[in-house]
Protein backbone atom coordinates (compact mmCIF):
# COMPACT_ATOMS: atom_id res chain seq x y z
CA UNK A 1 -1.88 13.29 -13.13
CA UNK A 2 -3.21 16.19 -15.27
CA UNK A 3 -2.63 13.74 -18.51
CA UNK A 4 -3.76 10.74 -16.97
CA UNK A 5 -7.02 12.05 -15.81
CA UNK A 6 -7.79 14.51 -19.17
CA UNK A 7 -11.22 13.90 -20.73
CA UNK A 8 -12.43 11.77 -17.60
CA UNK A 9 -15.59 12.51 -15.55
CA UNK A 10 -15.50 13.45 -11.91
CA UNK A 11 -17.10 9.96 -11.55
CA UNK A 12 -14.04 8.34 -13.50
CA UNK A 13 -11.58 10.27 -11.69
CA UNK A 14 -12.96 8.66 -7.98
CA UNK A 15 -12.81 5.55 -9.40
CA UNK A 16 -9.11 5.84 -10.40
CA UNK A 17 -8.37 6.33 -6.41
CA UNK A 18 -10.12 3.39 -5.39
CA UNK A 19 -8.89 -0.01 -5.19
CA UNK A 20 -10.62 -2.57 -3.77
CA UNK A 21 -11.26 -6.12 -3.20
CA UNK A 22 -13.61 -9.16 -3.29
CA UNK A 23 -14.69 -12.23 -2.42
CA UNK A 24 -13.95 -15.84 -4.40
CA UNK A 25 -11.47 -17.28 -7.02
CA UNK A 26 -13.13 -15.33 -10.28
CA UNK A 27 -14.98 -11.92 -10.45
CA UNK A 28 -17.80 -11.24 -8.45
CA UNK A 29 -20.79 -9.64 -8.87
CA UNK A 30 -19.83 -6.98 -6.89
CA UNK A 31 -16.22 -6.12 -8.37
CA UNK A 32 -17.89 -5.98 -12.28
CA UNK A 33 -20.12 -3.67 -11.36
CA UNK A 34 -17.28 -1.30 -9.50
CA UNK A 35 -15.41 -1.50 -12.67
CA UNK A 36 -17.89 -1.38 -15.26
CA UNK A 37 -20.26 0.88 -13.37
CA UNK A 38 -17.93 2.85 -11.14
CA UNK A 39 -15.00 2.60 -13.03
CA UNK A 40 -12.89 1.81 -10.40
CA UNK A 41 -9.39 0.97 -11.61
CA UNK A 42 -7.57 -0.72 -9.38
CA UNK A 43 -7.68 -3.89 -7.62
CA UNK A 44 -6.16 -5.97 -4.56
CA UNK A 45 -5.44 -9.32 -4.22
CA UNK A 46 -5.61 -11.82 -0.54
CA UNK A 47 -5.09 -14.94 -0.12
CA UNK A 48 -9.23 -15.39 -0.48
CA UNK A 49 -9.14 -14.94 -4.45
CA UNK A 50 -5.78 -17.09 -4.67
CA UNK A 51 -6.12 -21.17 -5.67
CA UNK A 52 -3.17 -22.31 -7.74
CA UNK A 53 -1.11 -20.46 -10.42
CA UNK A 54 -3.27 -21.12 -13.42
CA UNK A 55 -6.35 -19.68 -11.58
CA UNK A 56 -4.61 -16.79 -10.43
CA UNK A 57 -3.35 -15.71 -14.33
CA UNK A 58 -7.06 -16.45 -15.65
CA UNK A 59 -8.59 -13.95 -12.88
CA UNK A 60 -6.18 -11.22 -13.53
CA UNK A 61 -6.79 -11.70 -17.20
CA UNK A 62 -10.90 -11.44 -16.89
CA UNK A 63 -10.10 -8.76 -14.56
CA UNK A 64 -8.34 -6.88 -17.19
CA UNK A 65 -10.80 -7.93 -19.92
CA UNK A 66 -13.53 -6.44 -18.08
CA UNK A 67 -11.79 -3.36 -17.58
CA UNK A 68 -11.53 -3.20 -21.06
CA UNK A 69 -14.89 -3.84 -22.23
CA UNK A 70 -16.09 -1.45 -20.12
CA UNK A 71 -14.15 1.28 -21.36
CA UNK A 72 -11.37 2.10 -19.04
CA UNK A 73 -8.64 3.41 -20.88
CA UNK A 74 -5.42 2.21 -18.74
CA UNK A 75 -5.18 -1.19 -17.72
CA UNK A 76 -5.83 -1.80 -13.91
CA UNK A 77 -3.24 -1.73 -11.41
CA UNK A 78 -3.98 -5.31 -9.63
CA UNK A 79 -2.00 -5.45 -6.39
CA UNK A 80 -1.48 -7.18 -3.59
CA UNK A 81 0.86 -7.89 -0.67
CA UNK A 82 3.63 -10.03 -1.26
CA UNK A 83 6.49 -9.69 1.16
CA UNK A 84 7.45 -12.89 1.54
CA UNK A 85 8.18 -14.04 5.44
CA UNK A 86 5.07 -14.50 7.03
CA UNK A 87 2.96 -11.89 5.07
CA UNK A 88 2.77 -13.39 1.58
CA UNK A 89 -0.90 -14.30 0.15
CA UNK A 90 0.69 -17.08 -3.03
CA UNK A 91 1.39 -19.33 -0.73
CA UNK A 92 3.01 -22.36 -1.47
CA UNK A 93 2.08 -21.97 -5.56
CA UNK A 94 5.18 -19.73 -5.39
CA UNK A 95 8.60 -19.37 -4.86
CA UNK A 96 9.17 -19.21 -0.57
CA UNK A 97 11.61 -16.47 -0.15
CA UNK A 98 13.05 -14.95 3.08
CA UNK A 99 11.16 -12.17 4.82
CA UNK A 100 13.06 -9.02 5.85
CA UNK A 101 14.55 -9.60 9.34
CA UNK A 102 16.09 -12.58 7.34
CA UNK A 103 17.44 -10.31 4.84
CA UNK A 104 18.28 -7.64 7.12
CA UNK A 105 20.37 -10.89 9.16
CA UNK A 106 22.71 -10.61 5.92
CA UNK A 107 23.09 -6.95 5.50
CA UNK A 108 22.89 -7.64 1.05
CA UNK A 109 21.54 -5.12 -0.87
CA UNK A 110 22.47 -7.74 -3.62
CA UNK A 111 20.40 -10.10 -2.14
CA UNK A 112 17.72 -8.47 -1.38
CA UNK A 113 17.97 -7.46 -4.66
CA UNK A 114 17.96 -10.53 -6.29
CA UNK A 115 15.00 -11.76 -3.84
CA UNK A 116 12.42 -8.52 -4.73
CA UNK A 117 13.56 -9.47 -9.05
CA UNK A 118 12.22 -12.88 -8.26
CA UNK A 119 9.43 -11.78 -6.11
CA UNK A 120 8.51 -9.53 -8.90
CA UNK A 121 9.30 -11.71 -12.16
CA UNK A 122 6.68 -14.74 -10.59
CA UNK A 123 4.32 -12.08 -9.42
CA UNK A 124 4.47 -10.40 -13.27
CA UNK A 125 3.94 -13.42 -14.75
CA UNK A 126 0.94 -14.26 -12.81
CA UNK A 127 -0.93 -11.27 -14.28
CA UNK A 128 -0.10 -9.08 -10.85
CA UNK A 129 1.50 -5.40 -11.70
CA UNK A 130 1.90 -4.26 -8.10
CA UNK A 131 3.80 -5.59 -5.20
CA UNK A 132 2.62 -3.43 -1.57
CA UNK A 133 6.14 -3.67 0.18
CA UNK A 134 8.87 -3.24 0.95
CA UNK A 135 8.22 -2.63 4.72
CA UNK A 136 10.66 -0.28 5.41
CA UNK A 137 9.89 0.79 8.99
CA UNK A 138 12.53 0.58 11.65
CA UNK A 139 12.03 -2.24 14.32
CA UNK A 140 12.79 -0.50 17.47
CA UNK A 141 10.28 -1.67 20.13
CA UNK A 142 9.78 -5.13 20.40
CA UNK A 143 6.89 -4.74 21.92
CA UNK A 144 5.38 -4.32 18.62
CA UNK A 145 2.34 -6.82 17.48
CA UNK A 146 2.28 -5.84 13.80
CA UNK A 147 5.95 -5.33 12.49
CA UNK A 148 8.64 -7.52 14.49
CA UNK A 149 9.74 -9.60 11.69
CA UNK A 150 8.16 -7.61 8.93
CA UNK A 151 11.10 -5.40 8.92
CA UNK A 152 14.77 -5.74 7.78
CA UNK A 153 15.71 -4.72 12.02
CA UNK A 154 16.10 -1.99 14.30
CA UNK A 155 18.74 0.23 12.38
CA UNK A 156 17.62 2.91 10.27
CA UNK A 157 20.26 2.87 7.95
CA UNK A 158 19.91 -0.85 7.04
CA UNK A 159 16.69 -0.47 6.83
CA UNK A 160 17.41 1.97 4.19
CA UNK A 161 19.71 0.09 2.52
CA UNK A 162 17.73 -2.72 2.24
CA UNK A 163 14.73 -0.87 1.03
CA UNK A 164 15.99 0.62 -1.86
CA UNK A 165 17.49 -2.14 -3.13
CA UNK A 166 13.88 -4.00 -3.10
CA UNK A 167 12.61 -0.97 -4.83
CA UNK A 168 14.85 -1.78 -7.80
CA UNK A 169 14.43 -5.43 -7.52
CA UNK A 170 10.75 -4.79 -8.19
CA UNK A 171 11.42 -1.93 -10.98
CA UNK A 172 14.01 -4.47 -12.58
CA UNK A 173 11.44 -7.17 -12.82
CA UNK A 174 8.40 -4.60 -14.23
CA UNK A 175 6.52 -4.39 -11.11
CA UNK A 176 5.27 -1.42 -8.99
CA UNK A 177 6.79 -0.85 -5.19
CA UNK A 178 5.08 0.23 -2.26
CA UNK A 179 6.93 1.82 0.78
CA UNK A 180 5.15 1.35 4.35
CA UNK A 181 4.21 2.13 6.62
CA UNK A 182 4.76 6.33 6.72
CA UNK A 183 6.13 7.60 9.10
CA UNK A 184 6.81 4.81 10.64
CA UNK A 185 5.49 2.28 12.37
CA UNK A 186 8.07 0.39 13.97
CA UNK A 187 7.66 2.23 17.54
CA UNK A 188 4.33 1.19 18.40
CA UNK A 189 3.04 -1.71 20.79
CA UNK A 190 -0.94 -1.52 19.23
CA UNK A 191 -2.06 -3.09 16.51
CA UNK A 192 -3.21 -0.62 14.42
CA UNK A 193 -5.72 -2.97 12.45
CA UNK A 194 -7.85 -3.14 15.97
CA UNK A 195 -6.70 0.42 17.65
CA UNK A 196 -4.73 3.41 17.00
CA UNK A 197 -1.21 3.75 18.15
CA UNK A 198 0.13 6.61 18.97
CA UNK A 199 4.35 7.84 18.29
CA UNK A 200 4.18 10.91 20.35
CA UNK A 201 8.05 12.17 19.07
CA UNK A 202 8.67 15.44 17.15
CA UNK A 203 9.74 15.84 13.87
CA UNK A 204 13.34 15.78 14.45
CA UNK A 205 13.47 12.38 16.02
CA UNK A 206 11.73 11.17 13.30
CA UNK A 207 14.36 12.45 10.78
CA UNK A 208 17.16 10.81 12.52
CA UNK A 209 15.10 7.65 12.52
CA UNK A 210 12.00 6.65 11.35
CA UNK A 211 11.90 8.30 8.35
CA UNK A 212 15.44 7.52 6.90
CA UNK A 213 14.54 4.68 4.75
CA UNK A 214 11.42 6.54 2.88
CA UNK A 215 14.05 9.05 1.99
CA UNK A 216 16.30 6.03 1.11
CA UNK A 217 13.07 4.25 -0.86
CA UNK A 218 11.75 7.36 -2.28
CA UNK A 219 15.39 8.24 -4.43
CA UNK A 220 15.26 4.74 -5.24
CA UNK A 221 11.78 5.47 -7.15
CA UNK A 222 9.60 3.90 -5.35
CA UNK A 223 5.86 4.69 -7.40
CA UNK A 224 3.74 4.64 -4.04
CA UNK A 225 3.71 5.09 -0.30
CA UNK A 226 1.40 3.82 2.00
CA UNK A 227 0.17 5.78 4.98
CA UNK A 228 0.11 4.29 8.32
CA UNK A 229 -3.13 4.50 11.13
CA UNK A 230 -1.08 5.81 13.70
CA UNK A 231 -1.07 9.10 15.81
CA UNK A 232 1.87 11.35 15.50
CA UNK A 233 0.27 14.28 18.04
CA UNK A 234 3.25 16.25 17.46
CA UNK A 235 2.82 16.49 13.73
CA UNK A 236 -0.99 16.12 13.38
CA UNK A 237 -3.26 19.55 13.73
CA UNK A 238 -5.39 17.47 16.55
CA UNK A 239 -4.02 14.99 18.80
CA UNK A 240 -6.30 11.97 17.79
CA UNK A 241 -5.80 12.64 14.36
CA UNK A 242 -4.10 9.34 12.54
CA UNK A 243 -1.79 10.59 9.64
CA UNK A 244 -4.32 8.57 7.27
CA UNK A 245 -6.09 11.87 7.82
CA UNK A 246 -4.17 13.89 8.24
CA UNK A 247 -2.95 17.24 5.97
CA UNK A 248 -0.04 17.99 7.98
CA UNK A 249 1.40 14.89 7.29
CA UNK A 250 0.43 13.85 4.04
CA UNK A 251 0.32 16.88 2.73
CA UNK A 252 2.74 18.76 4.61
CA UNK A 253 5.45 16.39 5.80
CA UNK A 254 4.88 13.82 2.56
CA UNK A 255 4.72 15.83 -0.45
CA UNK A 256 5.82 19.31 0.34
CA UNK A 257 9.30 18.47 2.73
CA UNK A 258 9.65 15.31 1.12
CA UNK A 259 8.84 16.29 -2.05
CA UNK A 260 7.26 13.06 -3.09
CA UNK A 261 4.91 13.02 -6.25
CA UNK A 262 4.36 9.06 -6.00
CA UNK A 263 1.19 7.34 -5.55
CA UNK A 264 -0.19 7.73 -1.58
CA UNK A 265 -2.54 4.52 0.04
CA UNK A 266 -4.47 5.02 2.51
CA UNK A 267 -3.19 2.25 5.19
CA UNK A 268 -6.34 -0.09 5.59
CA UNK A 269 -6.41 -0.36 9.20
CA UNK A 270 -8.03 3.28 8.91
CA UNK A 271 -11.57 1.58 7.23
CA UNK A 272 -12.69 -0.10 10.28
CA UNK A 273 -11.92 3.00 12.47
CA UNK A 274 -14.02 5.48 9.56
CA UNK A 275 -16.86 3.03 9.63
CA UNK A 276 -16.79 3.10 13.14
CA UNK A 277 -16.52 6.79 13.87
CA UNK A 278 -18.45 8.14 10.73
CA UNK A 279 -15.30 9.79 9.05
CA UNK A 280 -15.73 8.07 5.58
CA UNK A 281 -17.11 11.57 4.01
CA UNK A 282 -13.76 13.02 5.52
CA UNK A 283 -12.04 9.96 4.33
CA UNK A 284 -13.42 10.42 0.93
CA UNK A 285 -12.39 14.30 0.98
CA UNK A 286 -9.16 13.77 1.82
CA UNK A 287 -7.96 10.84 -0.75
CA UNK A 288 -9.30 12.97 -3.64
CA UNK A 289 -7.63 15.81 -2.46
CA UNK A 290 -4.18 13.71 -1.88
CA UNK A 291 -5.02 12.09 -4.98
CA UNK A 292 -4.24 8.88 -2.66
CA UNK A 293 -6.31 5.78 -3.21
CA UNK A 294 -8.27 4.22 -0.83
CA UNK A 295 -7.40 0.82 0.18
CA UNK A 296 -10.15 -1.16 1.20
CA UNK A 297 -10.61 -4.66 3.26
CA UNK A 298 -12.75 -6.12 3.77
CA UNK A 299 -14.64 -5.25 0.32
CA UNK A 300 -16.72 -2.11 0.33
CA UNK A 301 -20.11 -1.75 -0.50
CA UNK A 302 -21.65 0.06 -3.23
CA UNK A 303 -22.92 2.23 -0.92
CA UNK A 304 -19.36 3.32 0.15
CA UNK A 305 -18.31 4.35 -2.94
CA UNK A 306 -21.12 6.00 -3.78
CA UNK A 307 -20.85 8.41 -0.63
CA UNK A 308 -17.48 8.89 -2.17
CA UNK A 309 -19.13 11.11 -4.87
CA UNK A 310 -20.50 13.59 -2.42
């Protein structure tokens, strides 16, 4: 990070943490002047900006020839969430692969595999550098709105399995993994888009469970982890606190026990709650310090990331 970040402003270094998206099929208004002006460098794609294949490759090329022009010295990362199933934003334009549960019903770590290789290989050739999955949380309540077939099933070490294998499906085909949702988010019946959840065990339940497939992911070299919006009381220095805020767990549990020196997201569920509750200067605080990047939907204003600078 100390190389990547030499010789850039403080204003250049928030705008490496950022990545955020926009509205229509070609560059808005609004995402030029993030990149030129703000010098954000890093972008996320939903199925909003995506028409067919050949639109898809000319956006992520203007998006990358904008970066240029203005300066930036690394291409940007341009991301989005691909995990085939039912959360997959190509739609029909691409290949229709099995989701995880389906994988996870064949116990491969070949196929799964072969299935993140050709997940990554179409998404690579469409201009797209960064895939956010696998999921890799454990699906043990089925009361759960947002997971359920999102994951490869309810035991941890298939999940594990499974995961890492992904991971070097993706690195195989030149693409960027993300592991979600840390700690877990499996054991939750709240969507945590609308609410926060709350896991209330202690740490050691979530070693023998939850968090056996980021360990699994993580040796696998996974780049990036994405934090989840859910309460772990236990873990967290106040009881309300989601882990998207807090130190104990990002800091504490995520980089110093797990030693991980990856990429942290900010899981986007957390934006509506900051706008709503006025954490966004504690939001901003705490990426910069985690060196995390803030992912942001819907779009955020320029106002938002200019209360990032303070």
């Amino acid at each position: 990070m100390d190389n990547y970040t030499h010789g850039m402003t403080l204003e250049e270094q928030i705008g490496q943490l950022l990545m955020v998206g926009f509205w229509g099929s070609t560059p808005s208004l609004e995402i030029i002047d993030l990149i030129q002006r703000y010098h954000v460098g890093n972008v996320i794609l939903f199925s909003r900006n995506i028409h067919d294949t050949e639109q898809v490759l000319e956006l992520t090329q203007k998006l990358q020839e904008i970066a240029e022009e203005a300066g930036q010295r690394y291409p940007l990362l341009i991301a989005i969430d691909q995990e085939n199933g039912i959360v997959q934003r190509l739609g029909d334009m691409v290949t229709i692969f099995p989701g995880n549960m389906a994988l996870g019903a064949t116990g491969s770590e070949e196929i799964a595999y072969k299935v993140a290789m050709a997940t990554g290989n179409e998404l690579k050739a469409l201009g797209i550098n960064m895939n956010l999955a696998p999921v890799v949380d454990v699906n043990n309540n089925p009361a759960n709105p947002i997971i359920g077939v999102r994951s490869f099933g309810e035991d941890p070490s298939l999940v594990a399995r499974l995961g890492a294998a992904m991971v070097k499906g993706y690195h195989a085909a030149g693409i960027f993994s993300c592991l979600k949702h840390f700690p877990g988010h499996g054991d939750t019946a709240t969507d945590s888009h609308l609410s926060l959840p709350v896991i209330p065990y202690a740490i050691q339940r979530l070693e023998a469970l939850e968090l056996v497939p980021f360990r699994s992911g993580m040796k696998a070299g996974a780049e990036s982890v994405m934090i989840a919006h859910v309460a772990f009381p236990t873990l967290a220095e106040q009881n309300t606190l989601p882990a998207t805020l807090s130190p104990s767990i990002v800091q504490g549990l995520l980089r110093e026990q797990l030693d991980f020196k990856g990429v942290i997201l900010i899981f986007p569920g957390m934006i509506y709650l900051a706008q709503q509750h006025l954490l966004l200067l504690l939001v901003a605080r705490n990426i910069y310090n985690y060196r995390a990047w803030l992912l942001n939907y819907p779009p955020p204003s320029l106002e938002m990331v200019k209360l990032s600078y303070l």
